[in-house]
N, C-alpha and C. Protein backbone atom coordinates (compact mmCIF):
# COMPACT_ATOMS: atom_id res chain seq x y z
N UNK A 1 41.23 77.89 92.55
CA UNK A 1 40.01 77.31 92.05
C UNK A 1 39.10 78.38 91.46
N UNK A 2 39.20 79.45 92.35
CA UNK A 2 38.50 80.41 91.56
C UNK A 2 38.92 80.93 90.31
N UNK A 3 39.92 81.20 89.90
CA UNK A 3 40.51 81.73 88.51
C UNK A 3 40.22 80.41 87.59
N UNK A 4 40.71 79.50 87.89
CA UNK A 4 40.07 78.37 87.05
C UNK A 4 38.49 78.09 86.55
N UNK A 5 38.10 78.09 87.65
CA UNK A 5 35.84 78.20 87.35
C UNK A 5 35.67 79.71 85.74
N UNK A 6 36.64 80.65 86.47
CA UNK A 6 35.73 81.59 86.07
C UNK A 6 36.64 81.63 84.36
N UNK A 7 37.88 81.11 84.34
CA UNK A 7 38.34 80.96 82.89
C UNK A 7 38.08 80.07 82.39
N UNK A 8 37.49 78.51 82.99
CA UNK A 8 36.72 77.84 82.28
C UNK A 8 35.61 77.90 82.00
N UNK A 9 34.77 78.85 82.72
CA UNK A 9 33.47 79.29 82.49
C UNK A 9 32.91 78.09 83.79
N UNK A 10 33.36 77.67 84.41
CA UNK A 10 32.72 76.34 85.34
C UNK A 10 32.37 76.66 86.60
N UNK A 11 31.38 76.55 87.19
CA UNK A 11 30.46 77.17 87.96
C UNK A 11 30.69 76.08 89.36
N UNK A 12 31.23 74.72 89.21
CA UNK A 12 31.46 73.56 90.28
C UNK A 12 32.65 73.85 90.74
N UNK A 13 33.84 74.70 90.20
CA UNK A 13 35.00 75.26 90.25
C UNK A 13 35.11 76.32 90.99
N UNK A 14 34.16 77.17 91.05
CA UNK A 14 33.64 78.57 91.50
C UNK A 14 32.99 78.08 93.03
N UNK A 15 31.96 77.38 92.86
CA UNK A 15 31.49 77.26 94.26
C UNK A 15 32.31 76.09 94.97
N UNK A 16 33.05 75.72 93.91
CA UNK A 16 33.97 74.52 95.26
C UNK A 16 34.89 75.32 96.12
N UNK A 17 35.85 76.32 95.08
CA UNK A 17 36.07 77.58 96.12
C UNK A 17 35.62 78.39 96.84
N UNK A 18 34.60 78.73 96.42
CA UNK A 18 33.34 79.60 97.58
C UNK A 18 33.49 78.66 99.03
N UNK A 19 33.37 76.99 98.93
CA UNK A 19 32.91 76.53 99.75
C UNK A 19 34.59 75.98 100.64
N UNK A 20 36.01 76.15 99.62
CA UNK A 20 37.15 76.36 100.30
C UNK A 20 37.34 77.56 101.04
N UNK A 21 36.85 78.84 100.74
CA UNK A 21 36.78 80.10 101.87
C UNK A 21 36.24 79.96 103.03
N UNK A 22 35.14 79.05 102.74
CA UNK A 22 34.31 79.41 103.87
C UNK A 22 34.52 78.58 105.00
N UNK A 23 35.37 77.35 104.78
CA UNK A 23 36.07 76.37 105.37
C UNK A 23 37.21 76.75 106.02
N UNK A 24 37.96 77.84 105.40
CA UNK A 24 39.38 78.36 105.89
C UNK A 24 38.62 79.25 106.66
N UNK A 25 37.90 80.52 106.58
CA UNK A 25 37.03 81.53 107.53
C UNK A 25 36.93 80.79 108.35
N UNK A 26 36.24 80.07 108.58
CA UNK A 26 35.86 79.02 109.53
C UNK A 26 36.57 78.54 110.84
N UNK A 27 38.19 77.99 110.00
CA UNK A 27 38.79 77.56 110.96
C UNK A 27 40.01 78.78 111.07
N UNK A 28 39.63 79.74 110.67
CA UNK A 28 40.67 80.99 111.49
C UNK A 28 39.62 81.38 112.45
N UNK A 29 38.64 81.63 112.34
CA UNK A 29 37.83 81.79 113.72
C UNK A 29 37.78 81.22 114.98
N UNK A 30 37.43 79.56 114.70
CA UNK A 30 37.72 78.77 115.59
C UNK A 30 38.51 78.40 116.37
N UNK A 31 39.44 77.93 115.22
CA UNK A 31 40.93 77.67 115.73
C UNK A 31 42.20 79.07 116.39
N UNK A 32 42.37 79.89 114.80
CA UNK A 32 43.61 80.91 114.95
C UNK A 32 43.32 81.55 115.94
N UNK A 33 42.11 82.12 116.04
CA UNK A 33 41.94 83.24 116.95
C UNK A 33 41.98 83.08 118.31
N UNK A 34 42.00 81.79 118.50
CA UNK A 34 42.32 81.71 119.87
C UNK A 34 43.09 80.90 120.58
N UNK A 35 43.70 79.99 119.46
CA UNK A 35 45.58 79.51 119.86
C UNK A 35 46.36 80.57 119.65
N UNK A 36 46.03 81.57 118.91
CA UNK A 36 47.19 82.61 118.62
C UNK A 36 47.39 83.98 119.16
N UNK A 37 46.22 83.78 119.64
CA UNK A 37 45.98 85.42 120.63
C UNK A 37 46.40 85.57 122.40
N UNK A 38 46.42 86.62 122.88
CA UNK A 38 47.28 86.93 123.52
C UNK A 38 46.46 85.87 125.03
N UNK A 39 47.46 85.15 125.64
CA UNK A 39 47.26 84.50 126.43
C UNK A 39 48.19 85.22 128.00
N UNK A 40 48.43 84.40 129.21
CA UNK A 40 49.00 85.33 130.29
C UNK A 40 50.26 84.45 130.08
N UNK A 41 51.51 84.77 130.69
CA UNK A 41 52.29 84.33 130.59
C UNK A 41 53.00 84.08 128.85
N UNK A 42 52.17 84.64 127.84
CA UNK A 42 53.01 84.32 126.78
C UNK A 42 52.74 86.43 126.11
N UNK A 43 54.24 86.26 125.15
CA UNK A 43 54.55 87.18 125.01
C UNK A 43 53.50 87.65 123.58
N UNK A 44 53.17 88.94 123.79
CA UNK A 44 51.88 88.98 122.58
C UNK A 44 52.90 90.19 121.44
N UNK A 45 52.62 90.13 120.21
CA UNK A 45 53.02 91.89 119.43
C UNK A 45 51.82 91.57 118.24
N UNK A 46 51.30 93.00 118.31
CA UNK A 46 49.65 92.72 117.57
C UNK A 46 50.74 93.08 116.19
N UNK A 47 50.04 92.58 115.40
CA UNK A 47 50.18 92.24 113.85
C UNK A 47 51.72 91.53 113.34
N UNK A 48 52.09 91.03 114.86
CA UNK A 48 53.46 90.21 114.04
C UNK A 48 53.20 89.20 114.99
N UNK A 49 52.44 88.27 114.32
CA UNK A 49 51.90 87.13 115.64
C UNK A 49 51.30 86.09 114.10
N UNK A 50 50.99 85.04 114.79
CA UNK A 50 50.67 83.56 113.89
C UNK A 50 48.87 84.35 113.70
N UNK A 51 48.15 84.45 113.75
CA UNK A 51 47.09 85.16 114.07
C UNK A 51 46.84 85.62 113.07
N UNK A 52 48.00 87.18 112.92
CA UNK A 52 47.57 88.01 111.76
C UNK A 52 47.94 87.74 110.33
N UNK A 53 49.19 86.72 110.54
CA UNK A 53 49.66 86.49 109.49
C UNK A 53 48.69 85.23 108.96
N UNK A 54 48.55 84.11 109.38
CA UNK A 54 47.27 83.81 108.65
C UNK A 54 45.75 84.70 108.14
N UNK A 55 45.18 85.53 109.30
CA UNK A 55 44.46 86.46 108.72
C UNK A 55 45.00 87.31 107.61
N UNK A 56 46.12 87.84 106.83
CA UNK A 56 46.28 88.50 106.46
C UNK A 56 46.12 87.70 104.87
N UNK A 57 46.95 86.34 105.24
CA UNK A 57 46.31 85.34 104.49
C UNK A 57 45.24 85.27 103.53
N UNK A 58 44.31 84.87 104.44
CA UNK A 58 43.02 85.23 103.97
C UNK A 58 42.34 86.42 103.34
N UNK A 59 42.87 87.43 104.16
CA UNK A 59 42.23 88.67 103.61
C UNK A 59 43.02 88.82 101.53
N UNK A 60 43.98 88.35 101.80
CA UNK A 60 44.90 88.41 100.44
C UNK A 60 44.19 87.65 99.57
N UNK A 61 43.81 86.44 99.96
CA UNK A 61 42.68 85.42 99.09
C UNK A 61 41.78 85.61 98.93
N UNK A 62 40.84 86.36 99.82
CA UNK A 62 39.77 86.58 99.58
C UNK A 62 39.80 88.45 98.61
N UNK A 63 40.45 88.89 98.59
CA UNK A 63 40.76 90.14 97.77
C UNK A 63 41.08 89.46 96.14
N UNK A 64 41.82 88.64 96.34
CA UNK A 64 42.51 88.07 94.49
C UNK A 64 41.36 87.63 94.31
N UNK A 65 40.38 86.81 95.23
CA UNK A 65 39.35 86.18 94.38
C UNK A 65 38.32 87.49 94.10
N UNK A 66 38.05 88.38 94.74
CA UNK A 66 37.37 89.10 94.23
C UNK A 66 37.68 90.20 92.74
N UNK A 67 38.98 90.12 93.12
CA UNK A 67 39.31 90.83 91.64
C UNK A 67 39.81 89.98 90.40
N UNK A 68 39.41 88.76 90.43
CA UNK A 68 39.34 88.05 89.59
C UNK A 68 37.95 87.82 88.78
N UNK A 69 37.06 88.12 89.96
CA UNK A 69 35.44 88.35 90.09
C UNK A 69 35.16 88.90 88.83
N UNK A 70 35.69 90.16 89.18
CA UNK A 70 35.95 91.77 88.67
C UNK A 70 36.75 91.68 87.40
N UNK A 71 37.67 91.06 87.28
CA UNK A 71 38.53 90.68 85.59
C UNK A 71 37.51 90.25 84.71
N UNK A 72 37.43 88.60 84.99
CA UNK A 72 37.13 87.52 84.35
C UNK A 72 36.08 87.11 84.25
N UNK A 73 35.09 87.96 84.86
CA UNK A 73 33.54 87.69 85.27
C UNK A 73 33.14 88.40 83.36
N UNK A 74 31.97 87.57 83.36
CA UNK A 74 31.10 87.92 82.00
C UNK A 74 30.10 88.57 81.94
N UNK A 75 30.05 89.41 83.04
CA UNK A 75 28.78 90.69 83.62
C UNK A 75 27.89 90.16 84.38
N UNK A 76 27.78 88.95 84.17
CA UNK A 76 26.75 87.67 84.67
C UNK A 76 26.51 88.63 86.24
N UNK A 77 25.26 88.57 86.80
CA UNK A 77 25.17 89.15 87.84
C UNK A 77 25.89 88.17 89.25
N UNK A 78 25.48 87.34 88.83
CA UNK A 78 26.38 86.15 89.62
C UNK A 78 27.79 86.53 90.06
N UNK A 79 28.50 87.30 89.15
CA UNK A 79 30.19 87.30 89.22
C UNK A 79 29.72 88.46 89.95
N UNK A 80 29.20 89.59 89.61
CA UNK A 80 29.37 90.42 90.94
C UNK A 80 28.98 90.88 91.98
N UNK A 81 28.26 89.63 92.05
CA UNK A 81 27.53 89.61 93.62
C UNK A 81 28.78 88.75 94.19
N UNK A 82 29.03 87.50 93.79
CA UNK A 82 30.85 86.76 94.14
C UNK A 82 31.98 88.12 94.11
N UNK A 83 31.97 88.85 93.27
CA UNK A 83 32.77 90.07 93.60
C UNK A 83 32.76 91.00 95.18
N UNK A 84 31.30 91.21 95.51
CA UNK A 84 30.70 92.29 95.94
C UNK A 84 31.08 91.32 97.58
N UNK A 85 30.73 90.10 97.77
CA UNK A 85 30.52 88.91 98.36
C UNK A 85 32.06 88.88 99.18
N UNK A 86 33.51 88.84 98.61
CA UNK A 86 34.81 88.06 98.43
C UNK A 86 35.29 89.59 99.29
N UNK A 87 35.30 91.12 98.19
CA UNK A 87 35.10 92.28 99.00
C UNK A 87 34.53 92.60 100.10
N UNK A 88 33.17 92.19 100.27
CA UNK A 88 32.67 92.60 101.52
C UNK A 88 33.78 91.45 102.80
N UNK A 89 33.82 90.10 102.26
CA UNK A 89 34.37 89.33 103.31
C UNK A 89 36.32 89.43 103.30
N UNK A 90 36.68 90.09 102.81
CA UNK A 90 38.22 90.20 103.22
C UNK A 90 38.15 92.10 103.31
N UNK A 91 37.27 92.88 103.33
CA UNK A 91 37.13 94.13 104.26
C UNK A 91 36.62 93.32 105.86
N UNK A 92 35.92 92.70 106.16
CA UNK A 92 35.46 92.61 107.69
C UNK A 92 36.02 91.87 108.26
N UNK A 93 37.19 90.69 107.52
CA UNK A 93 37.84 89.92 107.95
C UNK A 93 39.26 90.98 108.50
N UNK A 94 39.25 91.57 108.16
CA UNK A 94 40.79 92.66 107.97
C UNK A 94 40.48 93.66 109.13
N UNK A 95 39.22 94.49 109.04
CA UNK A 95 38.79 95.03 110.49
C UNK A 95 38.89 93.96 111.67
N UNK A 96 38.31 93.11 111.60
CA UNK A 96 37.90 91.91 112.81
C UNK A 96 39.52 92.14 113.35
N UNK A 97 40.46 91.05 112.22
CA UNK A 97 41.91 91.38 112.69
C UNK A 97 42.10 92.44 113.63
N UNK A 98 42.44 93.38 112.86
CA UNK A 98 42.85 95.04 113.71
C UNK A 98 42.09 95.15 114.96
N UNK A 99 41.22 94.80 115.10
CA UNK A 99 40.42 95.01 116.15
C UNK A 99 40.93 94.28 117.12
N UNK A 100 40.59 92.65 116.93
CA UNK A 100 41.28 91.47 117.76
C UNK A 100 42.94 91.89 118.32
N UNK A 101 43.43 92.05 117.22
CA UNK A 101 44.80 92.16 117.73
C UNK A 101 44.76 93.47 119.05
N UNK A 102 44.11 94.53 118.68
CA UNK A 102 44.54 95.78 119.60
C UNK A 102 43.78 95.32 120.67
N UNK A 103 42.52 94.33 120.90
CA UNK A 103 41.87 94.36 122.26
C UNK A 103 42.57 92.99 122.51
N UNK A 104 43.46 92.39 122.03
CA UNK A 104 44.47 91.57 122.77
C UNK A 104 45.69 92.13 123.77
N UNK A 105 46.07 93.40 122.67
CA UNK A 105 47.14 94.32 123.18
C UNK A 105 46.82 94.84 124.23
N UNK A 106 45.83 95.49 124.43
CA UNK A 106 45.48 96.40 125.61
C UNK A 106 44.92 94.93 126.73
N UNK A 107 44.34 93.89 126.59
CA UNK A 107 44.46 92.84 127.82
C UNK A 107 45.59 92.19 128.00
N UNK A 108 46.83 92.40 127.07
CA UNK A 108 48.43 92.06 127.85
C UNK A 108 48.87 93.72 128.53
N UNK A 109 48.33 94.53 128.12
CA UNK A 109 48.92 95.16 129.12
C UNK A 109 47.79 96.01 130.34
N UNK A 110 46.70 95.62 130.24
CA UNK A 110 45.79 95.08 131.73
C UNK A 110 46.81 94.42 132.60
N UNK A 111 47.20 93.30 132.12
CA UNK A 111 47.98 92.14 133.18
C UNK A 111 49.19 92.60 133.50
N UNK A 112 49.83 93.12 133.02
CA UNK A 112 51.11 93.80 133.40
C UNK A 112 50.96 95.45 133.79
N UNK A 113 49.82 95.65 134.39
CA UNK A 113 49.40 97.57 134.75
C UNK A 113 49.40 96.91 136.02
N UNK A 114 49.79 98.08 137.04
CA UNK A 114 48.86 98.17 138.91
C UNK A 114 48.68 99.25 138.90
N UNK A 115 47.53 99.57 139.68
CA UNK A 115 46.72 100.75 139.82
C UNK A 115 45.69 100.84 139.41
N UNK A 116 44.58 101.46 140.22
CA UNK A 116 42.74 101.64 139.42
C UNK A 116 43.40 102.64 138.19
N UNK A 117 44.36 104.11 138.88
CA UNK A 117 44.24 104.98 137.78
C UNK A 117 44.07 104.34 136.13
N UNK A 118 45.54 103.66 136.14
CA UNK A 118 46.28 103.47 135.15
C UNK A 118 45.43 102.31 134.60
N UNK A 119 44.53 101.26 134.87
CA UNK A 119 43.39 100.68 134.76
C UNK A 119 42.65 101.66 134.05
N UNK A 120 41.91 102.53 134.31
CA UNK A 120 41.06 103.63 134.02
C UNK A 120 42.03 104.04 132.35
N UNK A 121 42.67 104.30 132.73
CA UNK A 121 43.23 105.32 131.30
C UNK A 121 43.49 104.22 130.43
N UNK A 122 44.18 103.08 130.46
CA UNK A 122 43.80 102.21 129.67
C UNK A 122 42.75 101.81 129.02
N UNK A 123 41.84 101.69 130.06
CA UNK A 123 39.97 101.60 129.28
C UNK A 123 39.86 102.80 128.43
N UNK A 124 40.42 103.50 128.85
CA UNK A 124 39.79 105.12 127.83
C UNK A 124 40.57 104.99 126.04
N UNK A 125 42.21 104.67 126.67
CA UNK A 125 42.94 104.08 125.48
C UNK A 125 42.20 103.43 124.75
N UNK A 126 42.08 102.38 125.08
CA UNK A 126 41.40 101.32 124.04
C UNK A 126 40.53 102.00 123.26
N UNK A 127 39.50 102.39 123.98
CA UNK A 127 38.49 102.83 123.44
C UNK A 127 38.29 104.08 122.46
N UNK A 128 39.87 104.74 122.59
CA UNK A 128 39.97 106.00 121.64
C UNK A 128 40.58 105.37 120.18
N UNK A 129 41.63 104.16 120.71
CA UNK A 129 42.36 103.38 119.67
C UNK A 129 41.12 102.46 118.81
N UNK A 130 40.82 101.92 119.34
CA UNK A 130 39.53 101.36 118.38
C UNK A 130 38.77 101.65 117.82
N UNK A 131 38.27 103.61 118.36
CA UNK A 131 37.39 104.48 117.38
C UNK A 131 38.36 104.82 116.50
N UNK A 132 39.48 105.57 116.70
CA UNK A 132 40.60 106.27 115.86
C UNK A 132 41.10 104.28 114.25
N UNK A 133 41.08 103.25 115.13
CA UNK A 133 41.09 102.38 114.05
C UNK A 133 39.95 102.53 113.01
N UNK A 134 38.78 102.15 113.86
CA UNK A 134 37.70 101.87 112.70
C UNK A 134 37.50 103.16 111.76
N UNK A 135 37.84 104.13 112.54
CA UNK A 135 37.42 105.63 111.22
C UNK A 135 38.50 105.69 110.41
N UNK A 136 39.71 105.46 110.67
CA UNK A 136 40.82 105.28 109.99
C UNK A 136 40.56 104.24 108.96
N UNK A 137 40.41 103.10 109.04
CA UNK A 137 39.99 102.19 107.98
C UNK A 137 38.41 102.35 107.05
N UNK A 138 37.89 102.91 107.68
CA UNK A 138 36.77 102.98 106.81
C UNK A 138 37.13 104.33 106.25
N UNK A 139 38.16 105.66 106.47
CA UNK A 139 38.27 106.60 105.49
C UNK A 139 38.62 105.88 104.90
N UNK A 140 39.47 105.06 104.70
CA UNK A 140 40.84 104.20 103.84
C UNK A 140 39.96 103.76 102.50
N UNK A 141 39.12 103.29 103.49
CA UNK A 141 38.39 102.78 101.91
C UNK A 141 37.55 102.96 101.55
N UNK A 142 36.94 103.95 101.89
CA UNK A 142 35.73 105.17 101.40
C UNK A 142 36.79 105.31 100.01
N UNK A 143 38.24 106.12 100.92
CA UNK A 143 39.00 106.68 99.55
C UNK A 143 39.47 105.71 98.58
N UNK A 144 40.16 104.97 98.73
CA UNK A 144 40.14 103.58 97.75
C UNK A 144 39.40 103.53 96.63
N UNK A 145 37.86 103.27 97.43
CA UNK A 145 36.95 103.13 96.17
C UNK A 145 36.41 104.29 95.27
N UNK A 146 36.49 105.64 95.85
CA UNK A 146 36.47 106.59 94.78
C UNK A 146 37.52 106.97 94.35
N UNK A 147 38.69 106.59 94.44
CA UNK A 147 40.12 106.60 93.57
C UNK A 147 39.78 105.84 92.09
N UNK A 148 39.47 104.47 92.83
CA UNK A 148 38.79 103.32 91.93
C UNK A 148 37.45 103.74 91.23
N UNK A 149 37.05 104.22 91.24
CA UNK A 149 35.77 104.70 90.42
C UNK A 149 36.40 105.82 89.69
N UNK A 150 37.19 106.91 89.83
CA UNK A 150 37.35 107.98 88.93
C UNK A 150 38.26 107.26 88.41
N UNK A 151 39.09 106.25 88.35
CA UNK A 151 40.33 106.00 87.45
C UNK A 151 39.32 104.71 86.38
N UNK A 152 38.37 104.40 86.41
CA UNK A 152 37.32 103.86 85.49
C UNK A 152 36.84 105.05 84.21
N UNK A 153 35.85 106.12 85.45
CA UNK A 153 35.34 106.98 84.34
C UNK A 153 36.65 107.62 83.30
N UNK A 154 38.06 108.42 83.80
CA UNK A 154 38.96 108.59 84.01
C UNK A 154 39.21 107.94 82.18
N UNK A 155 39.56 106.20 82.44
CA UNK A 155 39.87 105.59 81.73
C UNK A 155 38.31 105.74 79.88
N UNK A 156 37.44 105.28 80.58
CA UNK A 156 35.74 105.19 79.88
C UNK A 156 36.37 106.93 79.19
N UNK A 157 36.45 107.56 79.74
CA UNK A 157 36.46 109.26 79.11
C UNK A 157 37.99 109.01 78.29
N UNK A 158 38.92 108.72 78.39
CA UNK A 158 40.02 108.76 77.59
C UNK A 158 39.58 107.79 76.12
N UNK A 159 39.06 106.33 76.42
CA UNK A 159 38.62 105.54 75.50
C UNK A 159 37.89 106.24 74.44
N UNK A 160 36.97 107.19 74.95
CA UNK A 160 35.78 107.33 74.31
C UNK A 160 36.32 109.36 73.55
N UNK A 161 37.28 109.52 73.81
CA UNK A 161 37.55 110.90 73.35
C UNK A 161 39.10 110.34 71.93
N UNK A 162 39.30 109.20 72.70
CA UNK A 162 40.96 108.69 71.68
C UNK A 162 40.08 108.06 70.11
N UNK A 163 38.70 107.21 70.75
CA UNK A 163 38.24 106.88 69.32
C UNK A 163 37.17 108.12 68.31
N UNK A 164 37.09 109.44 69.06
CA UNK A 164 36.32 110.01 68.70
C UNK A 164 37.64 111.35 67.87
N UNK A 165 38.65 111.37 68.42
CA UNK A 165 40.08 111.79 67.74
C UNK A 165 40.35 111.79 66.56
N UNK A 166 40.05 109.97 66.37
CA UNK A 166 41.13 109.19 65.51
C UNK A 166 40.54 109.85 64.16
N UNK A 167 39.36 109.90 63.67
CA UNK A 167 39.12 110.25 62.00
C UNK A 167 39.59 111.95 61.89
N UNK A 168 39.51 112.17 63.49
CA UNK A 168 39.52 113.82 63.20
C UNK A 168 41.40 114.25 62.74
N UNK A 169 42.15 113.21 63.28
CA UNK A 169 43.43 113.08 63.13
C UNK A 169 43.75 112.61 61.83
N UNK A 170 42.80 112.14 61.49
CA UNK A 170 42.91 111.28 59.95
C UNK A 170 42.96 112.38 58.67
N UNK A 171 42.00 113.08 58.74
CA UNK A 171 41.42 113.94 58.47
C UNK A 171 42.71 114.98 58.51
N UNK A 172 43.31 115.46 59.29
CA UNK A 172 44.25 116.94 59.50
C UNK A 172 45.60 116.20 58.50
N UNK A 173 46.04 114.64 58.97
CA UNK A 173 46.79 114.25 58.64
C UNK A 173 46.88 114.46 57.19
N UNK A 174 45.78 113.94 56.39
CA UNK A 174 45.66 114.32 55.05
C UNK A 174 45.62 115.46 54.32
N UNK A 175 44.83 116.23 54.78
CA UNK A 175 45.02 117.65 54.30
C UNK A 175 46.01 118.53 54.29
N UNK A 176 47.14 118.21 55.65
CA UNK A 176 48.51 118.33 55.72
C UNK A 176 49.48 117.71 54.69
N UNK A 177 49.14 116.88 54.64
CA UNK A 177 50.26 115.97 53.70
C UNK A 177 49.88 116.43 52.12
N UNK A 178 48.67 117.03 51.77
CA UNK A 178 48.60 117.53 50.15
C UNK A 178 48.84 118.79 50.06
């Protein structure tokens, strides 16, 4: 729906999908996250579970719609705040995941630990795995987006040196050839 709004120029197309995201967000919260997460007696594996693979879902939909944002948008500030909007919500949807899944992981194996020690070092686990996640993903895409920004200017500087070339090439070409 979104590629459609924004190549027909139709704005009821655009927010009918806005308002299909927010309906699916919705019911992966409600629903996925907690028929699909780690329960006692059932067997858990973080990121190969009904859970992530719908989240991952989403995060995939909500990424195409934003770089469709980003294509097909007409500068209109509108398209990239819906850009900025689709990005911000399939980055926190994608952390949330990672997160959920590993503090599922570490409460299946709470239930299957004995001992205060081994209790104890687990709490510490988690808590090193969830800092070591979140800095890990936010380098990820610190770097991402200045990959993505120099392969713009990158591109803007090749554009702007190939048409500033062309007469000077024009120019050698001719004087060569007489």
């Amino acid at each position: 729906m979104t590629w459609i709004g924004l190549r027909a120029e139709d704005r009821t197309s655009r927010y009918g999908a806005l308002v299909v995201f927010a309906i699916a967000l919705t019911h992966w919260v409600i629903v996925d996250v907690h028929d699909f997460g780690y329960a006692v007696g059932r067997e858990f594996v973080p990121l190969l579970n009904q859970r992530a693979l719908s989240g991952a879902v989403m995060v995939a939909a909500l990424a195409v719609a934003a770089t469709f944002y980003k294509r097909y948008g007409k500068g209109e500030e509108e398209h990239s705040s819906f850009a900025s909007l689709f990005t911000l919500g399939a980055n926190a949807l994608a952390l949330a995941l990672l997160t959920i899944d590993a503090n599922d992981y570490f409460e299946q194996r709470k239930a299957l630990a004995t001992g205060r020690d081994h209790l104890s070092s687990l709490g510490n686990t988690k808590a090193l795995t969830l800092t070591a996640l979140w800095t890990i993903y936010g380098v990820g895409t610190l770097f991402a987006e200045e990959e993505r920004e120099f392969r713009e200017q990158d591109h803007e500087f090749r554009s702007a040196r190939g048409s500033m070339a062309t007469p000077r090439r024009a120019r050698w070409r001719s004087t060569r050839s007489s």
